[in-house]
Protein backbone atom coordinates (compact mmCIF):
# COMPACT_ATOMS: atom_id res chain seq x y z
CA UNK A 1 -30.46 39.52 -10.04
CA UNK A 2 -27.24 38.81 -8.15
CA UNK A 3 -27.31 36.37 -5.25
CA UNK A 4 -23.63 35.32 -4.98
CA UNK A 5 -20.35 37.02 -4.23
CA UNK A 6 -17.14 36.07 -5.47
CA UNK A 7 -13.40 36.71 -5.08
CA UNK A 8 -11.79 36.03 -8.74
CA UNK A 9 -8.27 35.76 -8.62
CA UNK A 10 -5.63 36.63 -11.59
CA UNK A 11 -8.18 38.46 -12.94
CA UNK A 12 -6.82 39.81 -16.04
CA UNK A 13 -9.04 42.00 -18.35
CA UNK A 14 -12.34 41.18 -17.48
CA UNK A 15 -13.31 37.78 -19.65
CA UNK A 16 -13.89 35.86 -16.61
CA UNK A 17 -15.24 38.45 -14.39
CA UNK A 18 -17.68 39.56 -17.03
CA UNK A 19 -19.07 36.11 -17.60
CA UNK A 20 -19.36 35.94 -13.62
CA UNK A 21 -21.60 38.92 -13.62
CA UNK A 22 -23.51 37.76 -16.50
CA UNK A 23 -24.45 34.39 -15.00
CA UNK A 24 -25.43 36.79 -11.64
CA UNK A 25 -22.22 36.64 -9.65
CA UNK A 26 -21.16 40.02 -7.79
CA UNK A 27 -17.47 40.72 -6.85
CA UNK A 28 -16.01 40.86 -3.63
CA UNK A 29 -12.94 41.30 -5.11
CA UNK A 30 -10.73 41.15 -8.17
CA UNK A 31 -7.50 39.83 -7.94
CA UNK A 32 -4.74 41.06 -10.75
CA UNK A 33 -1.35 41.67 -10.36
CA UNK A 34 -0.84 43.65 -13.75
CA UNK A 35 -1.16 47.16 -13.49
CA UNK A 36 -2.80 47.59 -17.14
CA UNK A 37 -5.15 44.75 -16.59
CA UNK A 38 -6.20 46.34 -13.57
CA UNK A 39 -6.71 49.72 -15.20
CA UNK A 40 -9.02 48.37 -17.57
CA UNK A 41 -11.29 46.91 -15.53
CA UNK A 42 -11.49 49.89 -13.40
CA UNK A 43 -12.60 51.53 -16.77
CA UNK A 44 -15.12 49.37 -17.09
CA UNK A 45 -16.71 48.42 -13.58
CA UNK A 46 -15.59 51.11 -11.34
CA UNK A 47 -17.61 49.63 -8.72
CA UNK A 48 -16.18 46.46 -8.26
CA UNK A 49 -13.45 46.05 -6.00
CA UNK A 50 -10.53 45.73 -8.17
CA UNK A 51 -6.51 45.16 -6.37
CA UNK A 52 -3.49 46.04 -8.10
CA UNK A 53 -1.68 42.86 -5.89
CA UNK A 54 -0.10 39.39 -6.16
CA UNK A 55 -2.39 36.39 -5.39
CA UNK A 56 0.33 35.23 -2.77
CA UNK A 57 -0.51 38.18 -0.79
CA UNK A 58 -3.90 37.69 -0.62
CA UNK A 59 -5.57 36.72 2.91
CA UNK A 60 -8.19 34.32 2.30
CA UNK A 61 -9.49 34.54 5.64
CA UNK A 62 -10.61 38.31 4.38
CA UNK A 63 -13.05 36.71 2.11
CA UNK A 64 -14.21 33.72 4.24
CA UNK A 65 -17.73 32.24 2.87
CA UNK A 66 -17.21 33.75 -0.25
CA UNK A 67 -19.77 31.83 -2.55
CA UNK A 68 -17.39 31.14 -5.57
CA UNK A 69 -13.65 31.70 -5.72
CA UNK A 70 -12.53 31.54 -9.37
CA UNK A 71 -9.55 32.78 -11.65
CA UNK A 72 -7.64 31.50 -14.75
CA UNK A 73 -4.59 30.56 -12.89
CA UNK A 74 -1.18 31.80 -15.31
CA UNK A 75 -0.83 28.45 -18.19
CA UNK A 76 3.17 29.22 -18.65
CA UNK A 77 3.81 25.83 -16.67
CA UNK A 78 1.71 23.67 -18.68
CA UNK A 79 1.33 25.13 -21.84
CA UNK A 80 2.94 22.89 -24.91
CA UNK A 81 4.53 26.34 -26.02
CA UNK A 82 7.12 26.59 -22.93
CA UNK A 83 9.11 24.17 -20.74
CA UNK A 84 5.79 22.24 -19.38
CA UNK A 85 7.51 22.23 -16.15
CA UNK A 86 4.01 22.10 -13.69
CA UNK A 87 4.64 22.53 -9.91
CA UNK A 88 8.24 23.02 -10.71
CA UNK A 89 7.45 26.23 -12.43
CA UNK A 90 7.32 29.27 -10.06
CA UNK A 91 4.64 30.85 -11.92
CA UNK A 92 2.34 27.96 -10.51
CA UNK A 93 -0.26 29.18 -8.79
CA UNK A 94 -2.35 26.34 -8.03
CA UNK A 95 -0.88 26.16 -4.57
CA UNK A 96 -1.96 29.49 -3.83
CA UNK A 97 -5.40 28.99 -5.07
CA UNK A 98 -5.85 25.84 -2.96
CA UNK A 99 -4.45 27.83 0.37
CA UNK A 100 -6.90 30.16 -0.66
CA UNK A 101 -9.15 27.42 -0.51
CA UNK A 102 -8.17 26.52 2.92
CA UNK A 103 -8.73 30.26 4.30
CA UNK A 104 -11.72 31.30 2.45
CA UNK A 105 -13.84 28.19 2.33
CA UNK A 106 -15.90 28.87 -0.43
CA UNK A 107 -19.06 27.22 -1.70
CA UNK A 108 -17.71 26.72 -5.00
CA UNK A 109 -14.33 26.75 -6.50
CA UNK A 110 -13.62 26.98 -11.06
CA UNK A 111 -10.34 27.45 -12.47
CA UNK A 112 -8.99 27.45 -16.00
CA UNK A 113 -6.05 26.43 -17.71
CA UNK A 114 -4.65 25.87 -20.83
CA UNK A 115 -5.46 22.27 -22.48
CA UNK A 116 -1.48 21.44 -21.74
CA UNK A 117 -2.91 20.55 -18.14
CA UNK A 118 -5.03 17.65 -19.63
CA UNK A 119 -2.23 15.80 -20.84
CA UNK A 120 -0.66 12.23 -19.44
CA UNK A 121 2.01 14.42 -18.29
CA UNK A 122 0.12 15.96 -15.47
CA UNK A 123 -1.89 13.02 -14.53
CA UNK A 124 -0.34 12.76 -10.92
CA UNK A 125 -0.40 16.61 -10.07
CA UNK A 126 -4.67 16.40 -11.16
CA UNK A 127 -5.04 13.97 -9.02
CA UNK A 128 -3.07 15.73 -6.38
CA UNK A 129 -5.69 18.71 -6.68
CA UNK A 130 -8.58 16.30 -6.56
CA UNK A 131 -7.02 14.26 -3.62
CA UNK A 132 -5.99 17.76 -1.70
CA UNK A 133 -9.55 19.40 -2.72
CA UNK A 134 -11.85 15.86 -1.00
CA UNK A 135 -9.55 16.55 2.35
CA UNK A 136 -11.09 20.37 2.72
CA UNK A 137 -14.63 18.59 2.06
CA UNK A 138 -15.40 19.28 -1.82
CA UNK A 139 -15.96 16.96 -4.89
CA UNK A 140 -14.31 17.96 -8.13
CA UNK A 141 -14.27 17.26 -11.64
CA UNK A 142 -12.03 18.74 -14.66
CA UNK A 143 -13.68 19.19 -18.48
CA UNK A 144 -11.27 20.39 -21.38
CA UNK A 145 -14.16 22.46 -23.18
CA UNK A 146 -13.82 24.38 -26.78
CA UNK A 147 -14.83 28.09 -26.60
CA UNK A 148 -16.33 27.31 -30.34
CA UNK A 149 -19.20 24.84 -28.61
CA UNK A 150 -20.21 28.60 -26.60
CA UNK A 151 -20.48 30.77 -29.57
CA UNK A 152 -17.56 32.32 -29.64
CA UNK A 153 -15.52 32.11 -33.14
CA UNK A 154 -12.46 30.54 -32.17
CA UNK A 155 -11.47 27.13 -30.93
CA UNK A 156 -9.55 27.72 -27.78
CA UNK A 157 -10.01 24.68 -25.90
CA UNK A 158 -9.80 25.33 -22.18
CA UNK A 159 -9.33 22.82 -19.20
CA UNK A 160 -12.21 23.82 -16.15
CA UNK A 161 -11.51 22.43 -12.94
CA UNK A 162 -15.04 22.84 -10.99
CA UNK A 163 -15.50 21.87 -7.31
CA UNK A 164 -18.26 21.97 -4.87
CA UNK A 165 -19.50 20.32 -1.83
CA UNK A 166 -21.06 17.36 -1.98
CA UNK A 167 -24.33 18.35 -2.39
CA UNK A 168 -24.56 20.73 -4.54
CA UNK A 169 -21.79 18.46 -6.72
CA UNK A 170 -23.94 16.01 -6.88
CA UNK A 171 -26.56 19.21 -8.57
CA UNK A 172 -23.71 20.55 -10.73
CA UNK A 173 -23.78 19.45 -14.84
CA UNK A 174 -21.24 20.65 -17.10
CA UNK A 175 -22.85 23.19 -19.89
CA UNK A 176 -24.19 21.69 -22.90
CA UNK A 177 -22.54 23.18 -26.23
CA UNK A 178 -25.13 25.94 -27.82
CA UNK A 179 -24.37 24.54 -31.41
CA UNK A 180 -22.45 26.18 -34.43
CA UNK A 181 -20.84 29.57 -33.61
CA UNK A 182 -20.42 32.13 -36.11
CA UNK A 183 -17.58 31.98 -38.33
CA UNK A 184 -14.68 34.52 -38.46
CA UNK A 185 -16.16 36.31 -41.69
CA UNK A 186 -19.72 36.12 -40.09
CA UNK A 187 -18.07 37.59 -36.36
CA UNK A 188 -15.72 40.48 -38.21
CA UNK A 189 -17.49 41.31 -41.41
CA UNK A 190 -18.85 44.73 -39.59
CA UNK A 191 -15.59 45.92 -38.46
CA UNK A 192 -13.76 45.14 -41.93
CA UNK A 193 -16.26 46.91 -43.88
CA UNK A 194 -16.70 50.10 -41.27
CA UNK A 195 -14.57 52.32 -42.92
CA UNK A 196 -15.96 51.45 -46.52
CA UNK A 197 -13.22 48.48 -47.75
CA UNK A 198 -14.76 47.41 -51.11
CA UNK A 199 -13.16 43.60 -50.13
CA UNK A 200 -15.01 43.22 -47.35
CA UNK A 201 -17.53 40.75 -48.41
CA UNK A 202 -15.20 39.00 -50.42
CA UNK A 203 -13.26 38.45 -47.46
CA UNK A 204 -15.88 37.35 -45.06
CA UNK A 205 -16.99 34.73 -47.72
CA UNK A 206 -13.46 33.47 -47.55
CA UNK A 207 -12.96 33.22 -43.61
CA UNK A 208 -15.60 30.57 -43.45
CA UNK A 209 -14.78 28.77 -40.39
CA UNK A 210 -13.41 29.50 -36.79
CA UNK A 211 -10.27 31.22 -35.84
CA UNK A 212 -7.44 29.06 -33.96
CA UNK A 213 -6.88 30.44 -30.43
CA UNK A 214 -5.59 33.37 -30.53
CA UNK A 215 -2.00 33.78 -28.86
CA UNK A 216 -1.68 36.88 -26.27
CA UNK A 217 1.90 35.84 -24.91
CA UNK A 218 3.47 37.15 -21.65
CA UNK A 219 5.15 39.81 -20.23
CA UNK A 220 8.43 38.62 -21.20
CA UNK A 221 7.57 37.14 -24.51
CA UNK A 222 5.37 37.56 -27.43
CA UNK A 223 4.44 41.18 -29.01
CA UNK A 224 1.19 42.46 -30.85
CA UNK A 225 1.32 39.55 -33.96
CA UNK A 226 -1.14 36.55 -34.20
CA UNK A 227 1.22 33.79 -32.29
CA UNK A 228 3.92 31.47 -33.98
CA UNK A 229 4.47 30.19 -37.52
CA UNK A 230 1.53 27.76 -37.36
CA UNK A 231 -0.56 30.28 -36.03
CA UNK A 232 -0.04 32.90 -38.47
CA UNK A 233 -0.23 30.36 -40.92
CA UNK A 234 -3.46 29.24 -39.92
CA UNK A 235 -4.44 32.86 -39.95
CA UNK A 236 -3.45 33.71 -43.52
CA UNK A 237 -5.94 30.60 -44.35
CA UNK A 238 -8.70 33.02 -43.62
CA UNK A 239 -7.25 35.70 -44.89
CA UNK A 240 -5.66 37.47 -42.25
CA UNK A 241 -2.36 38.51 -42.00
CA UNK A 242 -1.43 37.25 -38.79
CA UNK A 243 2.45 39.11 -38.39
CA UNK A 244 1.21 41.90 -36.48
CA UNK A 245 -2.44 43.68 -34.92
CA UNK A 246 -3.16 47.00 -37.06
CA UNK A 247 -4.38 50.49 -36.26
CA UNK A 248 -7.30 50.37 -37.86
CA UNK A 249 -9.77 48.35 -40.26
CA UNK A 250 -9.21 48.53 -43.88
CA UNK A 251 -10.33 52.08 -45.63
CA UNK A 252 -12.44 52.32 -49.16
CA UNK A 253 -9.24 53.12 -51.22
CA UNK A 254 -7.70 49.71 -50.04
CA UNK A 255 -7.57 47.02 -52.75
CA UNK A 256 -9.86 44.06 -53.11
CA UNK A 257 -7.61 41.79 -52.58
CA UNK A 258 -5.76 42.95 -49.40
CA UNK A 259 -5.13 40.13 -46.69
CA UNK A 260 -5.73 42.43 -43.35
CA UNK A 261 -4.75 42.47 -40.00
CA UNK A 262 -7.27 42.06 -36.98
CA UNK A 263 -7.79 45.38 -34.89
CA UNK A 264 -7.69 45.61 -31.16
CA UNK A 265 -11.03 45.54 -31.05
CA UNK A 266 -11.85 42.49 -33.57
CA UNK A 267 -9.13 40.46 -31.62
CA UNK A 268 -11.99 41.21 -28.75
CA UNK A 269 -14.79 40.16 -30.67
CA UNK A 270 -12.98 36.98 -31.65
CA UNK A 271 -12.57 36.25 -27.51
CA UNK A 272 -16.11 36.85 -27.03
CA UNK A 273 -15.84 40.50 -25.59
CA UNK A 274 -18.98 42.48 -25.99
CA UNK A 275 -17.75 46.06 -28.03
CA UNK A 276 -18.28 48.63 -25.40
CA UNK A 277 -15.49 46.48 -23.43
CA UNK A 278 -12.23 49.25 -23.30
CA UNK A 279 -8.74 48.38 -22.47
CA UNK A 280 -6.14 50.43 -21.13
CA UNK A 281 -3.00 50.30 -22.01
CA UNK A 282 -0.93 50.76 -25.18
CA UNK A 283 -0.82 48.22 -28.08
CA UNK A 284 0.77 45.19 -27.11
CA UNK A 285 -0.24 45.21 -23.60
CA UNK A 286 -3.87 45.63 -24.98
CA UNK A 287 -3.27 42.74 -26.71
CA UNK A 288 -1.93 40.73 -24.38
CA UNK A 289 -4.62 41.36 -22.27
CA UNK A 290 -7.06 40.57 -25.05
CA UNK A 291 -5.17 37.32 -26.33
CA UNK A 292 -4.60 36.11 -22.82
CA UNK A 293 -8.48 36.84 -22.06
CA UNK A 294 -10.79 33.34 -20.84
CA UNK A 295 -13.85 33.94 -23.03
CA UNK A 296 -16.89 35.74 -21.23
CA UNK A 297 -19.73 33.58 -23.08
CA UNK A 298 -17.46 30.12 -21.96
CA UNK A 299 -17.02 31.51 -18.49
CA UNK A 300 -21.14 32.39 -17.91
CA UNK A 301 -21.88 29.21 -19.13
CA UNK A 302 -20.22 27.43 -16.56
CA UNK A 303 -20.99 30.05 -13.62
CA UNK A 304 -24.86 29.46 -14.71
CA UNK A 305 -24.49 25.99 -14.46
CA UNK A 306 -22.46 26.55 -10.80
CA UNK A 307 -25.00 28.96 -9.52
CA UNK A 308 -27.83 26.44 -10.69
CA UNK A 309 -26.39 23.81 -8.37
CA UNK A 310 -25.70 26.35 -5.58
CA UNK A 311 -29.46 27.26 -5.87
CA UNK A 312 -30.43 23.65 -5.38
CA UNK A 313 -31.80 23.14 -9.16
């Protein structure tokens, strides 16, 4: 039953925002400034308050007592694959989340990044959160966690920035991993084989361990293909051919031995998106969407374990 409102900001798809609901969270709003993104979670929960907008637009004061305000704030300025450039980056909105913050004053506050953010490099600027974060009255704590320890069948190691009042901090425990997820064979084997492809077992028996995260790239970089050399390297180890995201799953008069290409919809499945999830938008911005996606099953886990110190247990 849903007891607590939130305002999620830079939304995206969905992964977040379902793993909100799932852990009981309803949304006062959705915050996403790409107009695909948007559409597809329209698509999906027409009810929810979803707005086409940029988060430095956003009045926090129109949300004040909000019981959670979350998002997965952009990576580009701390991600090892660009510049690393942090608060000099103007696509850091970490700023605007903690004005947000200011205006809103929610009960709770969770934000992810990319792992990037954990490093030596950005030891000063966490601390800078922390220190600004005790001034408006909250205790807070960061956690790199692996979306693998939740189930899902990929690494993608994610850095959680959780913060509460004192309180209910002292209440809050950081989820427990759930124990071996399912492997990329054991997650896809369904979808290879729906359209009859005689190598379908073969292959699942050969992609016996978890993907590496997959890559969704940005607006101004990065098409419908696994992610760089290593990446698609990685890829190939499991038997997927990582240069590109095809149509459709392998049909019966496709040899044995074909290395395939992920689908739209297994590129879901491997960020923990349940199947009836749709997504608007052609191909690349479906996958870039999907590949940019913060893991539903990673994102309940740690709203449960929010909402279970908001409750008081």
């Amino acid at each position: 039953m849903t007891e607590f409102a939130c305002l999620e900001i830079c939304a995206g798809a969905g992964g977040q925002a379902l793993g909100l609901e799932q852990a009981g969270f309803s949304h006062s709003a959705a915050i996403e400034i790409d107009p695909d993104a948007c559409a597809t979670l329209r698509l999906n929960r027409p009810d929810w308050t979803t707005t086409e907008a940029d988060v430095r637009s956003v009045h926090g004061r129109d949300f004040r007592g909000v019981d959670l305000l979350a998002g997965g704030v952009p990576c580009p300025p701390f991600s090892t694959a660009g510049q690393q450039l942090g608060a000099d980056d103007e696509r850091d909105l970490f700023p605007e989340a903690l004005r947000l913050v200011r205006e809103a004053k929610p009960n709770a506050i969770m934000l992810e990044n990319v792992r990037g953010l954990a490093s030596d490099r950005f030891t000063d600027y966490r601390t800078s959160i922390i220190a600004q974060l005790e001034a408006l009255g909250y205790r807070a704590d960061w956690r790199l966690l692996q979306a693998a320890d939740f189930g899902v069948p990929q690494l993608r190691p994610r850095f959680i920035l959780v913060a509460l009042k004192p309180r209910a901090f002292g209440r809050f425990q950081w989820p427990l991993p759930l124990g071996d997820p399912p492997t990329v064979g054991e997650a896809l084997k369904d979808l290879m084989a729906h359209r009859g492809w005689p190598g379908a077992d073969r292959w699942a028996a050969g992609a016996d361990r978890v993907a590496p995260t997959l890559v969704g790239g940005s607006r101004k970089h990065g098409g419908p293909d696994l992610g760089p050399t290593r990446a698609r390297s990685e890829w190939l180890k499991l038997g997927v051919d990582g240069r590109g995201i095809a149509n459709s799953a392998p049909a019966d008069d496709d040899p044995v031995e074909l290395t395939p290409r992920l689908t739209l919809r297994m590129a879901a499945r491997i960020q923990g998106f349940p199947d009836d999830w749709k997504f608007a938008g052609l191909k690349t911005s479906t996958y870039r969407q999907i590949g940019n996606a913060f893991p539903p099953p990673v994102a309940s886990a740690i709203a449960r374990s929010i909402a279970d110190a908001l409750h008081g247990r």
